[in-house]
Protein backbone atom coordinates (compact mmCIF):
# COMPACT_ATOMS: atom_id res chain seq x y z
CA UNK A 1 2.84 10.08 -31.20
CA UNK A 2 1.00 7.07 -30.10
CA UNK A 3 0.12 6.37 -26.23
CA UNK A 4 -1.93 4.30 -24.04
CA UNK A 5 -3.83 6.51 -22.68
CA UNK A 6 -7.16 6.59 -19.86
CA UNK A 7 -9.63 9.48 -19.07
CA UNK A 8 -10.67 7.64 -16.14
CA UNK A 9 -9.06 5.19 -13.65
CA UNK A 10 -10.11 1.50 -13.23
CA UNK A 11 -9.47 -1.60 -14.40
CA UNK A 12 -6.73 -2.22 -17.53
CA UNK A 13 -9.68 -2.00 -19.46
CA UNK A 14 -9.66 1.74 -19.26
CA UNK A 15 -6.48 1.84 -21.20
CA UNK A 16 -7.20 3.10 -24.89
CA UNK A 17 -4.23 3.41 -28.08
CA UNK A 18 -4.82 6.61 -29.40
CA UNK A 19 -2.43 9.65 -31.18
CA UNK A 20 -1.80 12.42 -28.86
CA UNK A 21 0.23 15.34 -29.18
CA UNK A 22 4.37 14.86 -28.71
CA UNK A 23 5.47 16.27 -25.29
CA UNK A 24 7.54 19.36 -25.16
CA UNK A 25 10.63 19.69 -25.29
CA UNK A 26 11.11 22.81 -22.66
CA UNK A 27 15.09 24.40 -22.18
CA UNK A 28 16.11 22.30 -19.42
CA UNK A 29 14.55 18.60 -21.01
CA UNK A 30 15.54 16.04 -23.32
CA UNK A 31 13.05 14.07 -25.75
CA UNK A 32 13.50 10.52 -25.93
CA UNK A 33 11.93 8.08 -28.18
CA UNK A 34 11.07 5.27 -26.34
CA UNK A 35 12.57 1.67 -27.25
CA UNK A 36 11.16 0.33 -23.77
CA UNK A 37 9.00 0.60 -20.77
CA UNK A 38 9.38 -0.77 -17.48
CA UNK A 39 5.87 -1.18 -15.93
CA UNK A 40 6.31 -0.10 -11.96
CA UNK A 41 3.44 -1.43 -9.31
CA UNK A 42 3.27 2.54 -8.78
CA UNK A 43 1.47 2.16 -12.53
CA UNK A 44 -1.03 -0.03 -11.72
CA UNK A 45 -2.23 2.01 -8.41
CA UNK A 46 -2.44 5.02 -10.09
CA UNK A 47 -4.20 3.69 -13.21
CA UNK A 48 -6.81 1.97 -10.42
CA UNK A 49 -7.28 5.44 -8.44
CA UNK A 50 -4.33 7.47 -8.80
CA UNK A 51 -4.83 11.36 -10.15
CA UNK A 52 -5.47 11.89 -13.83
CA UNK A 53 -3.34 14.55 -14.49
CA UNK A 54 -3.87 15.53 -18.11
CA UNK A 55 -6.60 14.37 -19.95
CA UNK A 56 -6.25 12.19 -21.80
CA UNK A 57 -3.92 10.84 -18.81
CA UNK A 58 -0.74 9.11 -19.80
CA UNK A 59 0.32 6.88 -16.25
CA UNK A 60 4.21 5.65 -15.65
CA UNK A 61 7.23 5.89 -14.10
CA UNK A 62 9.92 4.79 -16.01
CA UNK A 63 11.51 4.51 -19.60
CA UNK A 64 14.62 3.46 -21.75
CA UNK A 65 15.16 5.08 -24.58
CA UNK A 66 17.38 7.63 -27.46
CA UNK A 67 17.53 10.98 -26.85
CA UNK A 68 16.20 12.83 -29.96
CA UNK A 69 16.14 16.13 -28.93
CA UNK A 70 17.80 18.32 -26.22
CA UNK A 71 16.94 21.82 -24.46
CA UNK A 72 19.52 25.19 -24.78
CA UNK A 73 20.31 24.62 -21.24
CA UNK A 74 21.07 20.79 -21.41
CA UNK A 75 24.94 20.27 -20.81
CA UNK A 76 25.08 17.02 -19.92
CA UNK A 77 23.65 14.66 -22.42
CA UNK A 78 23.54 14.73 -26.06
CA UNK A 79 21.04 13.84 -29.31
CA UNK A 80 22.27 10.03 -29.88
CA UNK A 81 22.56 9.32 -26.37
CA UNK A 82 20.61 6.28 -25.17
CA UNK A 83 19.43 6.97 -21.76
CA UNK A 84 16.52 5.44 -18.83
CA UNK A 85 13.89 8.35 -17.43
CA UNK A 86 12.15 8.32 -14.58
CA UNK A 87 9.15 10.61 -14.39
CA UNK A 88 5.49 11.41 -12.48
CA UNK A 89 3.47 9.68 -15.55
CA UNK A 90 4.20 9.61 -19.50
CA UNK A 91 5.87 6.26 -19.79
CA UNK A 92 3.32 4.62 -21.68
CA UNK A 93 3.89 6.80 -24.74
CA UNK A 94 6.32 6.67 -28.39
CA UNK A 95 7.87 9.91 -26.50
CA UNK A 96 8.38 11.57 -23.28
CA UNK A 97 10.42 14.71 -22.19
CA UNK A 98 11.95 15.12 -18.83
CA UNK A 99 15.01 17.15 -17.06
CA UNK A 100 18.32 16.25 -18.07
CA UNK A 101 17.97 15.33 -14.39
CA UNK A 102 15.86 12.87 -14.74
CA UNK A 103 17.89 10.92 -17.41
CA UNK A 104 20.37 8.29 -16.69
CA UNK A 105 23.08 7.70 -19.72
CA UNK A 106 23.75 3.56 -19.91
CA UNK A 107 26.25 2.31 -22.22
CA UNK A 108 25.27 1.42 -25.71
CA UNK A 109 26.34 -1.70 -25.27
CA UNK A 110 23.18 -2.46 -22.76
CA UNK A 111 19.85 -3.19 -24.69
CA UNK A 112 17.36 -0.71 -24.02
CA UNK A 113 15.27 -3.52 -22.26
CA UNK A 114 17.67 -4.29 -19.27
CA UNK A 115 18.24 -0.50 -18.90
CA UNK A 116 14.00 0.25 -18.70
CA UNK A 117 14.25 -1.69 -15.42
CA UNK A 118 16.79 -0.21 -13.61
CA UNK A 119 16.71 3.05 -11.55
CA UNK A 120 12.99 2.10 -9.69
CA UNK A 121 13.72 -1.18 -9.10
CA UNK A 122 17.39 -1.48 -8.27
CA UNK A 123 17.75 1.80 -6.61
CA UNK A 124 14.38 0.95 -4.13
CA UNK A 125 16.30 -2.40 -2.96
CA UNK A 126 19.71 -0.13 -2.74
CA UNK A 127 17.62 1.81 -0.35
CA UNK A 128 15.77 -0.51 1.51
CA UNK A 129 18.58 -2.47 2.10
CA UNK A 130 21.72 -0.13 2.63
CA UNK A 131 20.04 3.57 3.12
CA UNK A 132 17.41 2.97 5.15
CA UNK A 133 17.51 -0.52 6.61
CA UNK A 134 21.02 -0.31 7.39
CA UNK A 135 21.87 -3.93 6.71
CA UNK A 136 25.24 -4.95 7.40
CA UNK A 137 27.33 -8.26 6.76
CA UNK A 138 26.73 -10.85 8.22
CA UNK A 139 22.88 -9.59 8.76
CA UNK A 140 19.89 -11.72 7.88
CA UNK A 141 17.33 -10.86 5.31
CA UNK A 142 13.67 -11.20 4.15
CA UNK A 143 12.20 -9.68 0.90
CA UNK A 144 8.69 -10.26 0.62
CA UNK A 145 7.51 -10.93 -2.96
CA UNK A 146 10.76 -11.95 -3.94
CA UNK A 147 10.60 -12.50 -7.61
CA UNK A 148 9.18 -8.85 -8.65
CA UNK A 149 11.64 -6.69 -10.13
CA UNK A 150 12.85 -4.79 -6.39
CA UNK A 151 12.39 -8.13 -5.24
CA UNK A 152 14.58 -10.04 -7.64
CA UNK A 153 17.21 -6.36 -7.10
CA UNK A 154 17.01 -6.86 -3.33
CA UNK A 155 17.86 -10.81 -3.38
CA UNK A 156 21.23 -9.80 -5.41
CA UNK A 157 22.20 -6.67 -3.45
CA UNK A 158 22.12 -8.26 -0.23
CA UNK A 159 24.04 -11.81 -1.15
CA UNK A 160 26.67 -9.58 -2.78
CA UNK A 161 27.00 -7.49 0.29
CA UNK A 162 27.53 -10.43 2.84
CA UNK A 163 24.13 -11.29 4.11
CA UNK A 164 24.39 -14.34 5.90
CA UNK A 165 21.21 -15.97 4.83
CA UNK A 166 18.97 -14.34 2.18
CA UNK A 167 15.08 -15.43 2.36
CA UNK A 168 12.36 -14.56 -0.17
CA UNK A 169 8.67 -15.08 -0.18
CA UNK A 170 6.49 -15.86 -3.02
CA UNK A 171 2.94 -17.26 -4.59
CA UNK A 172 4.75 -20.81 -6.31
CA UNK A 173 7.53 -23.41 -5.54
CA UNK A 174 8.52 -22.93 -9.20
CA UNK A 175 9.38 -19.11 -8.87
CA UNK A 176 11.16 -19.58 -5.60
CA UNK A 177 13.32 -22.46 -7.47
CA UNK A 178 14.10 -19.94 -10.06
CA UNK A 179 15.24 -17.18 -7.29
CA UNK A 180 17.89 -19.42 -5.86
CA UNK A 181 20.14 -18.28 -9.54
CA UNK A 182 20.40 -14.77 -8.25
CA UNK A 183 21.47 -15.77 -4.65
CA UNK A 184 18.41 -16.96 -2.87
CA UNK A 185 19.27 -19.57 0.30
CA UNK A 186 15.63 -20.17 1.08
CA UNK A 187 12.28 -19.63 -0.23
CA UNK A 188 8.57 -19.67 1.50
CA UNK A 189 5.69 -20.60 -0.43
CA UNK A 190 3.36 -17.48 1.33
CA UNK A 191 0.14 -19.94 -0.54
CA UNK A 192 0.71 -22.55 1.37
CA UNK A 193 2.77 -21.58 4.46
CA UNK A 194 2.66 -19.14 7.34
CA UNK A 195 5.54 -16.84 7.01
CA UNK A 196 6.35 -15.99 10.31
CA UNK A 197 6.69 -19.60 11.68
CA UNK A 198 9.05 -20.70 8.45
CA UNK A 199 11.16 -17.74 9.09
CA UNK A 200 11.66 -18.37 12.79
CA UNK A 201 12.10 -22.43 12.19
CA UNK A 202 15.35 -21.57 9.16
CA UNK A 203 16.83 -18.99 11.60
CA UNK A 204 16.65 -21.09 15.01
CA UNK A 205 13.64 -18.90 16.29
CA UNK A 206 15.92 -15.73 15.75
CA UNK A 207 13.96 -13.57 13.39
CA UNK A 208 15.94 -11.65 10.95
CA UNK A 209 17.51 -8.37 10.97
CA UNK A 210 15.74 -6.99 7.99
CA UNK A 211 12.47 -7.21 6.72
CA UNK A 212 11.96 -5.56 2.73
CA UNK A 213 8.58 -5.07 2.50
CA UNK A 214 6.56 -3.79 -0.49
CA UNK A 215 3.25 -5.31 -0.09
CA UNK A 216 1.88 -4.17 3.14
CA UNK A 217 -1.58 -5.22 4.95
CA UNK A 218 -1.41 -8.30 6.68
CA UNK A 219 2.07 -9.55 4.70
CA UNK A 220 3.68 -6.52 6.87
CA UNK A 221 2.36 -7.81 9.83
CA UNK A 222 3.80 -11.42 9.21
CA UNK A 223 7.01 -9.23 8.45
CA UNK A 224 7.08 -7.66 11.86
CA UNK A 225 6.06 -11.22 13.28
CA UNK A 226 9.55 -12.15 11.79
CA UNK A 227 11.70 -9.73 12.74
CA UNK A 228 14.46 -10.42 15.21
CA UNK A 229 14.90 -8.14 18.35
CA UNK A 230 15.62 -4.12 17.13
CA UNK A 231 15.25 -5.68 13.78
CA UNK A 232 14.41 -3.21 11.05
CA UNK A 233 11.35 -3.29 8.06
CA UNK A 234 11.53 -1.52 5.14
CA UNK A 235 8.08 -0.97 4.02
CA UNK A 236 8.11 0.17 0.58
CA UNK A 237 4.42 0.36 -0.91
CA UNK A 238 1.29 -1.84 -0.88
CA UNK A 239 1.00 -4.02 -3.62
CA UNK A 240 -1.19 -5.82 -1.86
CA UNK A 241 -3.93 -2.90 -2.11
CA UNK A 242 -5.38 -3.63 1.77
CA UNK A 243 -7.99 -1.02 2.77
CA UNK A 244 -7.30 -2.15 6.30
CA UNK A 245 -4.28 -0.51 8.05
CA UNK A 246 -2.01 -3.17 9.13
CA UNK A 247 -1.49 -3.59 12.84
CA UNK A 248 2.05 -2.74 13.52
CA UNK A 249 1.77 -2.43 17.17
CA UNK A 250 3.78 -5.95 17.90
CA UNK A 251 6.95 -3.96 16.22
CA UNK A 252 7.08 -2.28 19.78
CA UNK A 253 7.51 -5.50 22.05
CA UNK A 254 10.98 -6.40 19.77
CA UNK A 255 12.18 -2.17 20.12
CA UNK A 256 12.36 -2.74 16.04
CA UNK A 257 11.65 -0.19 13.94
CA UNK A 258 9.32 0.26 10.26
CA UNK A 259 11.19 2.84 7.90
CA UNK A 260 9.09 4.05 4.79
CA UNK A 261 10.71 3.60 1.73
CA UNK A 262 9.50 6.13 -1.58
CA UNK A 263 12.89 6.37 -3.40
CA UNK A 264 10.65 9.31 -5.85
CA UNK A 265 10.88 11.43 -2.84
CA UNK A 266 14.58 10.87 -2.26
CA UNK A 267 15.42 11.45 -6.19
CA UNK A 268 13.64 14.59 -5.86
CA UNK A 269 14.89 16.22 -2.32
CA UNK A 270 18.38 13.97 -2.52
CA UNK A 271 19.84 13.87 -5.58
CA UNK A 272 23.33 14.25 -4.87
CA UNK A 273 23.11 10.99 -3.31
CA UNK A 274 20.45 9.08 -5.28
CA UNK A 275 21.85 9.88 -8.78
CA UNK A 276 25.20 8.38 -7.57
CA UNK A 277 23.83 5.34 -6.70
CA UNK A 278 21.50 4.94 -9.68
CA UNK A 279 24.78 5.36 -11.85
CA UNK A 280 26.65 2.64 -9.90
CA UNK A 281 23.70 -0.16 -10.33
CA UNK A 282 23.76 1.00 -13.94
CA UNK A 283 27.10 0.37 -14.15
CA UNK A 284 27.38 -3.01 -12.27
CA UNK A 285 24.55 -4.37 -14.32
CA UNK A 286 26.32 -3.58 -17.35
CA UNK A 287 29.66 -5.37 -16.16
CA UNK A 288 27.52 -7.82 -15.34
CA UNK A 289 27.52 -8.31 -11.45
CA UNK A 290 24.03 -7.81 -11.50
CA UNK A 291 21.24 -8.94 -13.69
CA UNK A 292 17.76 -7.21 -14.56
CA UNK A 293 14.92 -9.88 -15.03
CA UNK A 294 12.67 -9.43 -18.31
CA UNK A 295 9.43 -11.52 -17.91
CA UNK A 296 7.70 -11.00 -20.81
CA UNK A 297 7.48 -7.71 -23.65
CA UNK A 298 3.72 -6.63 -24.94
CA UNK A 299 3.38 -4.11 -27.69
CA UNK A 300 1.79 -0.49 -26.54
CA UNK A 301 -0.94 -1.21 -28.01
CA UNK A 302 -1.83 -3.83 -25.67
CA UNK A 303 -1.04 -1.94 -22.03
CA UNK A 304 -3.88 -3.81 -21.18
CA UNK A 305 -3.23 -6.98 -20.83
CA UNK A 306 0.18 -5.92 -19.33
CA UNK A 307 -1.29 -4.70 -16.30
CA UNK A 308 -3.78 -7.31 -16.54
CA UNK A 309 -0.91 -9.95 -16.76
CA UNK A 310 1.22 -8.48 -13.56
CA UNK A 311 -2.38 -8.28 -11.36
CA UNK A 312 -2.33 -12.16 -12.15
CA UNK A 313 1.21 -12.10 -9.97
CA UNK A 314 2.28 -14.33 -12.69
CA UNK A 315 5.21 -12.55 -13.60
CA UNK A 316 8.89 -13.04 -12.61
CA UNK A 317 10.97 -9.88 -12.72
CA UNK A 318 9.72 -7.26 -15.29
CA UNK A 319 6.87 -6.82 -17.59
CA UNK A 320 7.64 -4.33 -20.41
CA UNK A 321 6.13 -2.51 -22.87
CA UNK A 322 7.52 -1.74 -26.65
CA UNK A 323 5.95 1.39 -28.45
């Protein structure tokens, strides 16, 4: 099969096209052959400094595809069957093989596209917002970097649930105009405006209740600056690739509270909840409710100047890849 593939972490320039062997498919696994891949931030940190784990190294979380192939002890699933995979790394390939566990089934009527960013994205916001940050009706909301694919999840979620008023931060006027479609009530331009101080002016120097936070560094600390009192953050990764911890001590003078967020963790420990979950968004975004965001497609071949494009935090929703 064809991959893009690295023997070394760095830049998207690392990335080379190149036949490899076809993975495995072991008792418990099913073989897919990939129609899409949904390009995770997780991807772009490991292929910066992540941990090459094979060699050559194939990097990525998540892909929609047909199941080709199935292992004696699969049960579940069948050849024919189109499905979205998460995994540790092997996205970026023609092929992968995981656990039947690891497999979602999505109706055929749902393009293989919309289904390759899914589980990640919508099932982080489900947690940030409902698991983890608790958010009830009524609640207020911020989600940092609002128009990346949790962010873009997160903004729908929490309209649909009853939030009172849903805010959303990100890099242009243009993007935020775009968010206010999927349920958006105001957006701050974080280029040209200091977070904190818009938040407090729309919510009468309140704060919110609920911070979703996947960039980290100094962005976390203007999300603790606009918490309300006992408000809650859910800090979910850091896009924003700051060596410096972020000074979080200011959390303490409002009693709130910072929960971590690594829904990978959760899939693997809790998946009698998680796979639940994942099911339902798969099934509300294919009745419609909810609506996955495609930015733009690149060929395989040119994984490259995927990453590339997303570092440019140009994008609005997902960036794919089609082998």
């Amino acid at each position: 099969m064809k991959a893009a593939v690295y023997y070394a972490t760095g830049g998207p320039d690392v990335f080379r096209y190149e036949e490899v062997p076809d993975p495995l498919v072991r008792k418990n696994s099913v073989l897919v052959h990939v129609g899409a891949i949904g390009i995770q931030g997780g991807d772009l940190l490991n292929r910066q400094g992540g941990a090459v784990m094979s060699n050559p190294h194939i990097v990525g979380y998540q892909a929609a595809g047909v199941i080709i192939a199935i292992g004696e002890a699969v049960t579940l699933l069948h050849v024919g069957q189109k499905v979205v995979a998460t995994m540790a790394f092997g996205s970026h390939a023609e092929l992968v093989s995981v656990p039947e566990g690891s497999a979602f089934a999505v109706p055929d009527s749902m393009s293989v596209h919309d289904a390759a960013g899914i589980p990640i994205e919508f099932g982080t916001a489900d947690d940030c917002l409902f698991e983890f940050g608790g958010l009830q009706p009524g609640e207020t909301v911020l989600i940092q970097a609002g128009a990346g694919g949790v962010g873009l999840a997160a903004i729908q979620l929490a309209k649909q649930a009853g939030a009172s008023m849903v805010l959303a931060t990100a890099s242009s006027d243009e993007r935020l105009a775009r968010l206010s479609e999927f349920g958006l009530d105001h957006g701050i331009n974080y280029a040209h405006a200091n977070v904190a101080a818009e938040v407090m002016r729309l919510t009468d120097g309140k704060g919110v209740n609920l911070v979703i936070d996947p960039v980290g560094g100094k962005t976390l600390e203007g999300s603790i600056a606009s918490l309300a009192y006992r408000g809650r953050v859910s800090w979910v990764g850091r896009a924003g690739r700051e060596e410096r911890p972020p000074e979080v001590w200011p959390i303490m003078q409002k009693n709130g509270s910072i929960h971590g967020v690594f829904l990978g963790a959760e899939m693997a420990i809790n998946p009698q909840r998680t796979r639940p979950m994942i099911e339902r968004l798969i099934e509300r975004i294919a009745e419609g409710e909810l609506t996955v965001v495609t930015d733009k497609v690149f060929p395989l071949a040119e994984a490259a100047q995927a990453h590339r494009y997303i570092e440019s935090r140009q994008a609005f929703g997902r960036v794919l890849l089609e082998p």
